[in-house]
C-alpha atoms as a PDB file:
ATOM      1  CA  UNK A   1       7.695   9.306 -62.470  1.00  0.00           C
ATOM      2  CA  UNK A   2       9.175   6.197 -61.733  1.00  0.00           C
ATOM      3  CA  UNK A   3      11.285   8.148 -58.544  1.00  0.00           C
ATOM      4  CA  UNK A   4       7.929   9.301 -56.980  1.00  0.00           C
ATOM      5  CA  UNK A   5       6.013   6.039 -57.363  1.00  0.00           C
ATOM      6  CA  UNK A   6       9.350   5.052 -54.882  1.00  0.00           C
ATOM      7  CA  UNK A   7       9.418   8.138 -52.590  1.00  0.00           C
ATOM      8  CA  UNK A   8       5.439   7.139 -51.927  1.00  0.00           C
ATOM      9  CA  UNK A   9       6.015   3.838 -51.655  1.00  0.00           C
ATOM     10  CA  UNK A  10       8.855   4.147 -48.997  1.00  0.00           C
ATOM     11  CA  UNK A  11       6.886   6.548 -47.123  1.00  0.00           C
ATOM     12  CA  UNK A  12       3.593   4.591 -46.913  1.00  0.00           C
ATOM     13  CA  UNK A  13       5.771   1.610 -45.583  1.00  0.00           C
ATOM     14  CA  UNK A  14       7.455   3.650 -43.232  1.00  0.00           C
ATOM     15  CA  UNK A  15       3.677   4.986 -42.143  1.00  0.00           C
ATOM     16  CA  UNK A  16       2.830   1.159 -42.081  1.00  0.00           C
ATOM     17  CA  UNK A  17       5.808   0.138 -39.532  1.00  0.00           C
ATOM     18  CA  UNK A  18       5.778   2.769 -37.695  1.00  0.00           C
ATOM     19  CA  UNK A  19       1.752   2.311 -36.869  1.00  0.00           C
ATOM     20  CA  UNK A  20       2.365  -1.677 -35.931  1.00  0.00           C
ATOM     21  CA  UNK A  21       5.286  -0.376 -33.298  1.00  0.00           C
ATOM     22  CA  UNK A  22       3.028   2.093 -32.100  1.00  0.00           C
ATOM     23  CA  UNK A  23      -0.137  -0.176 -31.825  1.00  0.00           C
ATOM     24  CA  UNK A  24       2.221  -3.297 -30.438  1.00  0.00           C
ATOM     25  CA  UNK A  25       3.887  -1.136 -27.993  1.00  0.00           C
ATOM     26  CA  UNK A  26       0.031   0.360 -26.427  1.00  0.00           C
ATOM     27  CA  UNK A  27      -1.219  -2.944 -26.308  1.00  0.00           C
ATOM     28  CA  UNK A  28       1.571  -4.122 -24.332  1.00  0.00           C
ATOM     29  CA  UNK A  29       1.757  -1.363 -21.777  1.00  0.00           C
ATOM     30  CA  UNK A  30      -2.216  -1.702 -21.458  1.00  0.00           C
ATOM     31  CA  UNK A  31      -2.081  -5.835 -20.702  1.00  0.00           C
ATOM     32  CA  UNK A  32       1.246  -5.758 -18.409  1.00  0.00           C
ATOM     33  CA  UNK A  33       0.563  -5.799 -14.741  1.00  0.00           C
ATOM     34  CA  UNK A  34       2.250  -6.132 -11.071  1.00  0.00           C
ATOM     35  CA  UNK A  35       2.173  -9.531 -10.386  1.00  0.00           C
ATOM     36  CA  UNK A  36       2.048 -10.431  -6.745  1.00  0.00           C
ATOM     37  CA  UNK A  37       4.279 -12.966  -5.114  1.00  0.00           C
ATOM     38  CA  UNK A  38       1.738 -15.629  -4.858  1.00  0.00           C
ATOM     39  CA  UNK A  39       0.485 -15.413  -8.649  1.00  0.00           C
ATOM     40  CA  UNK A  40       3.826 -16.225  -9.206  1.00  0.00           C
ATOM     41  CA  UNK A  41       3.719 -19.653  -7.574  1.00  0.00           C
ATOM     42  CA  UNK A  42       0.350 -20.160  -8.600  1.00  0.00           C
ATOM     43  CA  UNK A  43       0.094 -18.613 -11.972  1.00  0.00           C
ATOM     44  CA  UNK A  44      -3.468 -17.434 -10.585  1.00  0.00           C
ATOM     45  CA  UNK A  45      -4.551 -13.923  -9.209  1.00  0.00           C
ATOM     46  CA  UNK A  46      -5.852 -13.431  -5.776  1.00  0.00           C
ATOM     47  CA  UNK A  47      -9.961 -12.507  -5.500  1.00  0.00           C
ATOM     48  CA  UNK A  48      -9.292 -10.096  -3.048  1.00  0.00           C
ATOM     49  CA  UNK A  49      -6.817  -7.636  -4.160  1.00  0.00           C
ATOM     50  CA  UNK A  50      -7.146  -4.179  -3.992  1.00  0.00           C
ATOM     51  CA  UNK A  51      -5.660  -1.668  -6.308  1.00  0.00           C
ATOM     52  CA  UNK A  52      -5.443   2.499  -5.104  1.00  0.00           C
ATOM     53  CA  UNK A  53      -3.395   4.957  -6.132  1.00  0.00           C
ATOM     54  CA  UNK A  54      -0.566   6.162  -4.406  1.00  0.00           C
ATOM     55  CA  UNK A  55       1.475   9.557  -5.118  1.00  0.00           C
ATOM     56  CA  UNK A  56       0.524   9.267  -9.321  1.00  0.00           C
ATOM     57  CA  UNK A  57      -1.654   7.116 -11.347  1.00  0.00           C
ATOM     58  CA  UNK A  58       1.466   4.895 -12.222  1.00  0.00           C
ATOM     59  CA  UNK A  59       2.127   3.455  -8.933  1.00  0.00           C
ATOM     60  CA  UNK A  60      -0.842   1.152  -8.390  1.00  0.00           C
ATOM     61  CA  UNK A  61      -0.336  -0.130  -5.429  1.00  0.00           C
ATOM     62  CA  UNK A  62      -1.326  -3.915  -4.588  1.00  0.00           C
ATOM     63  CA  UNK A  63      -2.468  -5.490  -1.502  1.00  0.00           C
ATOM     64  CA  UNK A  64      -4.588  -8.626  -0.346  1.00  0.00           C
ATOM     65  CA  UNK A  65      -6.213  -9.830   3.092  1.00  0.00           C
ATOM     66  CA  UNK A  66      -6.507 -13.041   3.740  1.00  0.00           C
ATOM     67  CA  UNK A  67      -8.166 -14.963   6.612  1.00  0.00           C
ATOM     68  CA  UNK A  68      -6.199 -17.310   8.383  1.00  0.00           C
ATOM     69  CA  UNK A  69      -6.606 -19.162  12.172  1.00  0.00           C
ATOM     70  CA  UNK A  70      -4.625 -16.322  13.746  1.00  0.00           C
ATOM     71  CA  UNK A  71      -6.880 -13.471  12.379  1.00  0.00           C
ATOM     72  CA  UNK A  72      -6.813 -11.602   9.190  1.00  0.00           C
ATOM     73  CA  UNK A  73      -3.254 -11.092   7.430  1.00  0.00           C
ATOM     74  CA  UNK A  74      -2.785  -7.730   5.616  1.00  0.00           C
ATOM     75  CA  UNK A  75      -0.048  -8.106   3.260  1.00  0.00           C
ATOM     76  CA  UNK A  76       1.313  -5.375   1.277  1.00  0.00           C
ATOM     77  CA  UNK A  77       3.423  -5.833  -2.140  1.00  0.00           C
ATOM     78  CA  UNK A  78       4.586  -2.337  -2.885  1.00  0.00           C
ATOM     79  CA  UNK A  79       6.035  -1.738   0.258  1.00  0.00           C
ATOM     80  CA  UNK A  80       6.919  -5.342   0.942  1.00  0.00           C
ATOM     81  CA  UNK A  81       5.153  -5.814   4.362  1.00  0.00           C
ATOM     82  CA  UNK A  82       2.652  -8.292   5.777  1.00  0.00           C
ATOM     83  CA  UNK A  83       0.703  -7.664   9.410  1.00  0.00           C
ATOM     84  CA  UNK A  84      -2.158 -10.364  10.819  1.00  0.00           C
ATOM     85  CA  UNK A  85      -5.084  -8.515  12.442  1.00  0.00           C
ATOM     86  CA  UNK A  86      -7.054 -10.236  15.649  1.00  0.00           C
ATOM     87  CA  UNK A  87      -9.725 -11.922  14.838  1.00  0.00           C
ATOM     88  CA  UNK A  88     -11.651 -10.145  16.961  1.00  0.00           C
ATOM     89  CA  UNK A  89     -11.762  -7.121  14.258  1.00  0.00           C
ATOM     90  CA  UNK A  90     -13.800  -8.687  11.961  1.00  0.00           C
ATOM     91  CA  UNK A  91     -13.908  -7.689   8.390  1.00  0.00           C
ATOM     92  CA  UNK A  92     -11.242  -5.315   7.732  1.00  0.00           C
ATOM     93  CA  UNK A  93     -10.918  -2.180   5.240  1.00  0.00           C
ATOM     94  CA  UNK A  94      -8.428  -0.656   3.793  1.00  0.00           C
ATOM     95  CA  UNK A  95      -8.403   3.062   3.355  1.00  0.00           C
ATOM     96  CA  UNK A  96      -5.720   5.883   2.188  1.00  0.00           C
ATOM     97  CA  UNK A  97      -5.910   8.642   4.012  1.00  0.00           C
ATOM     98  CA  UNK A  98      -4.339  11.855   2.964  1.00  0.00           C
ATOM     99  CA  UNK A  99      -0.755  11.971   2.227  1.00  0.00           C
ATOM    100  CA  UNK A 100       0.869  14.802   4.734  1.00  0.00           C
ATOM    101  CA  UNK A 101       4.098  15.964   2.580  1.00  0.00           C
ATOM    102  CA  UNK A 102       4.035  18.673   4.440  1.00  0.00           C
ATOM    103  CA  UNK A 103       5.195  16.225   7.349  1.00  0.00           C
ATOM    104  CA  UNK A 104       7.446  13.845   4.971  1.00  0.00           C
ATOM    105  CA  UNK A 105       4.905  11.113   4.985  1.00  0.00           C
ATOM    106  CA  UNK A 106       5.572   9.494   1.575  1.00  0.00           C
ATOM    107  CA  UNK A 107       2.419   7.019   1.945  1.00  0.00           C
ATOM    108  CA  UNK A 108      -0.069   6.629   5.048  1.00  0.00           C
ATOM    109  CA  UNK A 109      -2.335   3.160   4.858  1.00  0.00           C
ATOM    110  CA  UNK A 110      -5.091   2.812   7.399  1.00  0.00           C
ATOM    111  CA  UNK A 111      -6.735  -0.577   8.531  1.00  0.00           C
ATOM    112  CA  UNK A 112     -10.026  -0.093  10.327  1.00  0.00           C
ATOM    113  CA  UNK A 113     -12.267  -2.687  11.544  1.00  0.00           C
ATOM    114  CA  UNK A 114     -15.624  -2.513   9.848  1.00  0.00           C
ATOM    115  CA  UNK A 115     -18.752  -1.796  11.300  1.00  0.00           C
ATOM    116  CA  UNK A 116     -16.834  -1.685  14.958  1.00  0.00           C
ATOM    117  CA  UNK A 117     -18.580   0.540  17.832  1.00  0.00           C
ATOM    118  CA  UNK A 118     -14.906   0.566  19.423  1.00  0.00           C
ATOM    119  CA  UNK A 119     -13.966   1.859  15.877  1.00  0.00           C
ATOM    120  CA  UNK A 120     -10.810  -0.045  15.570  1.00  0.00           C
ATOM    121  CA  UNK A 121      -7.944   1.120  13.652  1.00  0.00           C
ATOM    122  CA  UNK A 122      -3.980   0.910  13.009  1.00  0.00           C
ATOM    123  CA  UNK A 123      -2.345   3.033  10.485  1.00  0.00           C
ATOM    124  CA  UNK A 124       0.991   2.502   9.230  1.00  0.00           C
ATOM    125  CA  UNK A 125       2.981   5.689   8.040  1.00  0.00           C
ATOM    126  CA  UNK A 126       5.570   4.698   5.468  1.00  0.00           C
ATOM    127  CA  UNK A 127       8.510   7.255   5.059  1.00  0.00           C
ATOM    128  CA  UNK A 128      11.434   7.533   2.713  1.00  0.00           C
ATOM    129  CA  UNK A 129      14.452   6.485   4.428  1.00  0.00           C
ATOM    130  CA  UNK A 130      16.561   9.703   4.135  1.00  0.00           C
ATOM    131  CA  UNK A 131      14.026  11.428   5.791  1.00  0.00           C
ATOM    132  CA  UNK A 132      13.100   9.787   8.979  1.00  0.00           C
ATOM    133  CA  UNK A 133      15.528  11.626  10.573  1.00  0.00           C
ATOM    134  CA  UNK A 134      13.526  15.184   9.662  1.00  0.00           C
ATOM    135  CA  UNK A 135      12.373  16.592  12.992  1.00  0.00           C
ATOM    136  CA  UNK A 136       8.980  16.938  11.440  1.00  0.00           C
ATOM    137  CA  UNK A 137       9.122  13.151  11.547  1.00  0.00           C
ATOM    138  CA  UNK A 138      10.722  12.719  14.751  1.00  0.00           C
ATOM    139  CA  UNK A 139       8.102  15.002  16.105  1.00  0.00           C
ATOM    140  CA  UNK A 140       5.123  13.321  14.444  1.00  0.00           C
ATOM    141  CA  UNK A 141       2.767  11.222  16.618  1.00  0.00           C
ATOM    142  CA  UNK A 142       3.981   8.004  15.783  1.00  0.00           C
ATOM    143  CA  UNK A 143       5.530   4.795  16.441  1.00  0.00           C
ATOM    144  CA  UNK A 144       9.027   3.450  14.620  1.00  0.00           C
ATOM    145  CA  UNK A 145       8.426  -0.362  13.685  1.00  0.00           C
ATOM    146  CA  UNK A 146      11.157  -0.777  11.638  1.00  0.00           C
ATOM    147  CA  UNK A 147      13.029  -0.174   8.077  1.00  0.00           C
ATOM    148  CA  UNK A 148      14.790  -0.650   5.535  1.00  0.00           C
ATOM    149  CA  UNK A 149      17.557   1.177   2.621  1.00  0.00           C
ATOM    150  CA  UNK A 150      14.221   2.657   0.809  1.00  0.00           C
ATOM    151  CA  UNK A 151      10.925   2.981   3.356  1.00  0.00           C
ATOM    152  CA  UNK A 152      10.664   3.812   7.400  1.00  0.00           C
ATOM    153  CA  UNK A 153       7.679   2.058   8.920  1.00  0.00           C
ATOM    154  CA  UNK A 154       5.656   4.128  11.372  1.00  0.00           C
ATOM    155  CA  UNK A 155       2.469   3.245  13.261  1.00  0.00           C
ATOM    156  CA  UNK A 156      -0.227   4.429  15.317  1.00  0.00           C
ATOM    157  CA  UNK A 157      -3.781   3.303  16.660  1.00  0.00           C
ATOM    158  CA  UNK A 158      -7.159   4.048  18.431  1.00  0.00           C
ATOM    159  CA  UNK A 159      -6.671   4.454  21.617  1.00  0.00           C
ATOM    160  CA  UNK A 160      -3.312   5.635  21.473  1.00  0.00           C
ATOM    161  CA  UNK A 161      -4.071   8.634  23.615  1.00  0.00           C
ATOM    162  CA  UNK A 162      -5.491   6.518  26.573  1.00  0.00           C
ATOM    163  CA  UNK A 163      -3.260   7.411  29.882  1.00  0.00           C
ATOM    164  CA  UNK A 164      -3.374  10.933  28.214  1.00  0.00           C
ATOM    165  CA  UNK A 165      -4.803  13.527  30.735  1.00  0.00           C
ATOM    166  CA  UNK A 166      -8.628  14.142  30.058  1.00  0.00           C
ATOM    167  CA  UNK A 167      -9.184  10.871  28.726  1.00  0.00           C
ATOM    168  CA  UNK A 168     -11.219   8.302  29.967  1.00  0.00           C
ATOM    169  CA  UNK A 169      -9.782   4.533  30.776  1.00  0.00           C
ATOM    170  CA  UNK A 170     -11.493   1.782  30.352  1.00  0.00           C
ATOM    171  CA  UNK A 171     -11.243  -2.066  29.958  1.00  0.00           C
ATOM    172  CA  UNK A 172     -12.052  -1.504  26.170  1.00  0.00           C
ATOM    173  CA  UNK A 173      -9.041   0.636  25.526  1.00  0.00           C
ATOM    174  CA  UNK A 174      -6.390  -1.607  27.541  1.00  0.00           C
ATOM    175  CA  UNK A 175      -7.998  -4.404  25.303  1.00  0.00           C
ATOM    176  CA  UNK A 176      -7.281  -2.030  21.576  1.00  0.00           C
ATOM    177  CA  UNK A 177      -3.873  -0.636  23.130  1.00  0.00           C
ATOM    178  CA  UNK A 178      -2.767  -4.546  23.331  1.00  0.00           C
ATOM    179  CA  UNK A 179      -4.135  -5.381  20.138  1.00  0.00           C
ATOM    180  CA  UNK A 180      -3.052  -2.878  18.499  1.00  0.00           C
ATOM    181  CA  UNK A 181       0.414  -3.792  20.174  1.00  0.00           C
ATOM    182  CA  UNK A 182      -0.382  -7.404  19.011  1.00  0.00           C
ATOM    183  CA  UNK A 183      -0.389  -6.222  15.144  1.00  0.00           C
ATOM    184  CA  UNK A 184       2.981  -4.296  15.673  1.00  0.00           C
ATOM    185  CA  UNK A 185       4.605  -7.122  16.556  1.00  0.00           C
ATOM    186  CA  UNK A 186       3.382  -9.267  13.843  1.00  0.00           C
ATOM    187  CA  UNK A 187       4.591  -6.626  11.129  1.00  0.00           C
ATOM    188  CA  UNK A 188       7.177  -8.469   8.835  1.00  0.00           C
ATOM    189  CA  UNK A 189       9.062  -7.095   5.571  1.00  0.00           C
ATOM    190  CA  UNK A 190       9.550  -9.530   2.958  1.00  0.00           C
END
């Protein structure tokens, strides 16, 4: 009698530790989160980060915009790159358009000026490394910025079919084509 009062014991204790790992180890993976760069400094979070999906539900990835005398910067801390916007585009939004894997595309991140009758926009195409050399890459219509061992950095605009047979000129799309040439330039991996 004395064995069994010990086999129950041992196996409510065993219950009892095993619950607390369980329990410890959920509340852990529930309160840990990416911390960006600047929360690091600051120990603070930024008001105007954005969290979307990309690929699954546990890649969340993290961006801010912030305004500064040059225009608005876009940086990005899952893929490590910052751009600054004119500030001639106003408020700018973020969006995700569909993911082409059908073209290689690991990510695509568009940048649209809101509420714009020009309707504004650069999109940066972001694909793995080993595959920019794919010819459905090479034959996508894109831009190469630049890269690194991991990601490829594409890009393209509005207005990056003016000069294009059938489509009209005008003073408005010189003005996007250099601004959008503008942003390019100011792309920078950190």
């Amino acid at each position: 009698m004395e064995q069994t009062k010990s086999n129950v014991g041992s196996i409510v204790l065993t219950i009892i530790i095993t619950a607390i790992v369980v329990g410890g180890g959920i509340y852990y993976f529930q309160k840990s989160k990416v911390v960006t760069p600047n929360e690091q400094q600051t120990g603070q979070s930024q008001t105007e980060t954005t969290s979307k999906p990309i690929k699954s539900d546990e890649q969340i990835a993290q961006s801010k915009m912030t305004v500064t005398d040059e225009g608005t910067e876009y940086t990005n801390f899952i893929y490590h790159f910052s751009v600054i916007l004119p500030k001639s585009w106003g408020k700018i939004v973020e969006s995700k358009d569909a993911i082409l894997s059908e073209v290689k595309i690991y990510d695509n991140i568009r940048l649209v000026s809101e509420n714009d009758s020009m309707q504004r926009y650069i999109q940066f195409q972001i694909v793995e490394t080993k595959d920019k050399n794919d010819s459905l890459i090479s034959d996508y219509p894109q831009t190469l910025i630049t890269g690194n061992p991991t990601y490829t950095f594409y890009y393209s605009g509005s207005q990056d079919l003016s000069g294009y047979g059938g489509i009209e000129e005008s003073v408005d799309s010189a003005k996007i084509q250099a601004e959008i040439l503008q942003i390019k330039e100011s792309f920078k991996l950190f």
